[in-house]
Protein backbone atom coordinates (compact mmCIF):
# COMPACT_ATOMS: atom_id res chain seq x y z
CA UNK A 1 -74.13 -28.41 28.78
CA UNK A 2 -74.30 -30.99 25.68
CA UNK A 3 -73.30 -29.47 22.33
CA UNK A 4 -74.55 -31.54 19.84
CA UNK A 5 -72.96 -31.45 16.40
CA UNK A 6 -75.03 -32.25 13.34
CA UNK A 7 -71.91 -33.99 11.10
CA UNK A 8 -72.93 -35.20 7.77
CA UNK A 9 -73.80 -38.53 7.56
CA UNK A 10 -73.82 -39.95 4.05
CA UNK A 11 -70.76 -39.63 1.17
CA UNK A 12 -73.07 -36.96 -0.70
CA UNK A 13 -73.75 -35.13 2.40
CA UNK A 14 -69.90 -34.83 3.35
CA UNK A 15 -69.21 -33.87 -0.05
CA UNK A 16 -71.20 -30.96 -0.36
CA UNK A 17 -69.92 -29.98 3.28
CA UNK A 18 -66.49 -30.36 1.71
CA UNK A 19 -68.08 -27.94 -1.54
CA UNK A 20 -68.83 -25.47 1.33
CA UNK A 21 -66.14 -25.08 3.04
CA UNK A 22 -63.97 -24.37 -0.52
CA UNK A 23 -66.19 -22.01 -1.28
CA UNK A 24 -66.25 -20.05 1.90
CA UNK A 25 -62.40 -19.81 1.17
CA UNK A 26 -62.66 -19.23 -2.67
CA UNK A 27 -65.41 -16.94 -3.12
CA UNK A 28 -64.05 -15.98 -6.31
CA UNK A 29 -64.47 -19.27 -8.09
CA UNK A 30 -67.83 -20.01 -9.53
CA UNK A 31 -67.43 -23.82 -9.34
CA UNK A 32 -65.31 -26.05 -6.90
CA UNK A 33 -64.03 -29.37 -7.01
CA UNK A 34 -64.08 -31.54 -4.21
CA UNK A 35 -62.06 -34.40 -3.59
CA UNK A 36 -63.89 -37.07 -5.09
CA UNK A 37 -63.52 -35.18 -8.38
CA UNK A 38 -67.31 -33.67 -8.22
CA UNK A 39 -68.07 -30.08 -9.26
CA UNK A 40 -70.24 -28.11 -7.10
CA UNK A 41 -71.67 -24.38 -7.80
CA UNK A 42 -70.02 -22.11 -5.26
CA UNK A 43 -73.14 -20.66 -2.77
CA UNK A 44 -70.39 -17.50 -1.95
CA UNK A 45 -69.48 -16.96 -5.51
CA UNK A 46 -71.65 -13.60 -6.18
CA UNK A 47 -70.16 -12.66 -10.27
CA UNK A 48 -71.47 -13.53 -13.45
CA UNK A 49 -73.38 -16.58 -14.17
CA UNK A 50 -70.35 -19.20 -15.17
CA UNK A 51 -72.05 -21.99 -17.02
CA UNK A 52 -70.45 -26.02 -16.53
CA UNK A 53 -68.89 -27.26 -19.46
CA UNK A 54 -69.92 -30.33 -21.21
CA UNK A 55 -67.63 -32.74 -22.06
CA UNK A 56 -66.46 -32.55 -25.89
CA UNK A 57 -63.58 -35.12 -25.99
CA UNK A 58 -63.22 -38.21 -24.23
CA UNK A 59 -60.82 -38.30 -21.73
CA UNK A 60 -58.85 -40.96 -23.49
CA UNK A 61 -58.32 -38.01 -26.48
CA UNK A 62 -55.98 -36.06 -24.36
CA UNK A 63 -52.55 -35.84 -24.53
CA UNK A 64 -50.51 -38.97 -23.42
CA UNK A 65 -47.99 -36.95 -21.36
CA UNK A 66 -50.51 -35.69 -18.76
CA UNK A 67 -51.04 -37.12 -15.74
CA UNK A 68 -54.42 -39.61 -15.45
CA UNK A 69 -55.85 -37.20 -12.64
CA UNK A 70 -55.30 -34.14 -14.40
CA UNK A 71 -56.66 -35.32 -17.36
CA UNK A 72 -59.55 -36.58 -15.38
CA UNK A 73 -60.06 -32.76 -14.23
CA UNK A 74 -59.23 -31.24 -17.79
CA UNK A 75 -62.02 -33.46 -19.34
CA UNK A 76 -64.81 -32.78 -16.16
CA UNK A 77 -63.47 -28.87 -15.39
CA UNK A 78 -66.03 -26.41 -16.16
C-alpha cells in the first residue's frame, strides 16, 4: 500500500506547518513565533481575543545590553 504524504512545499507553507505544530503544544498562547521570527495566530488557542502589537520603537531604541535576537522579538512580540 503507498502512503502518500502531502509535505509542504514552499517556505510560507512550512512555516505555518511549523505555526501548527506550536500551537497544538501551546494551546494557551494566543500567538506563536516560528523560527523565522514570524507571528502566527494560534488555531488551538480558544481565550480572549489577544490583539498583535504594533511596533512603537524601532528596534535600534532598545537597550544596548540585549541580545540582537531578543531585541528582534521584543520589538515584533505581540
Amino acid at each position: 500500500m503507498d502512503v502518500q504524504v502531502d509535505w509542504p512545499s514552499t517556505e510560507a507553507e512550512w512555516d505555518r506547518a511549523e505555526a501548527r505544530e506550536i500551537g497544538a503544544a501551546h494551546p494557551e498562547r494566543a500567538w506563536v513565533s516560528t523560527d523565522r521570527d514570524v507571528w502566527h495566530r494560534n488555531p488551538f488557542y480558544s481565550g480572549p481575543e489577544v490583539p498583535i502589537l504594533k511596533m512603537t520603537k524601532p528596534c535600534s531604541s532598545l537597550r544596548s545590553t540585549e541580545s540582537k535576537h531578543g531585541a528582534q522579538r521584543r520589538c515584533h512580540a505581540p
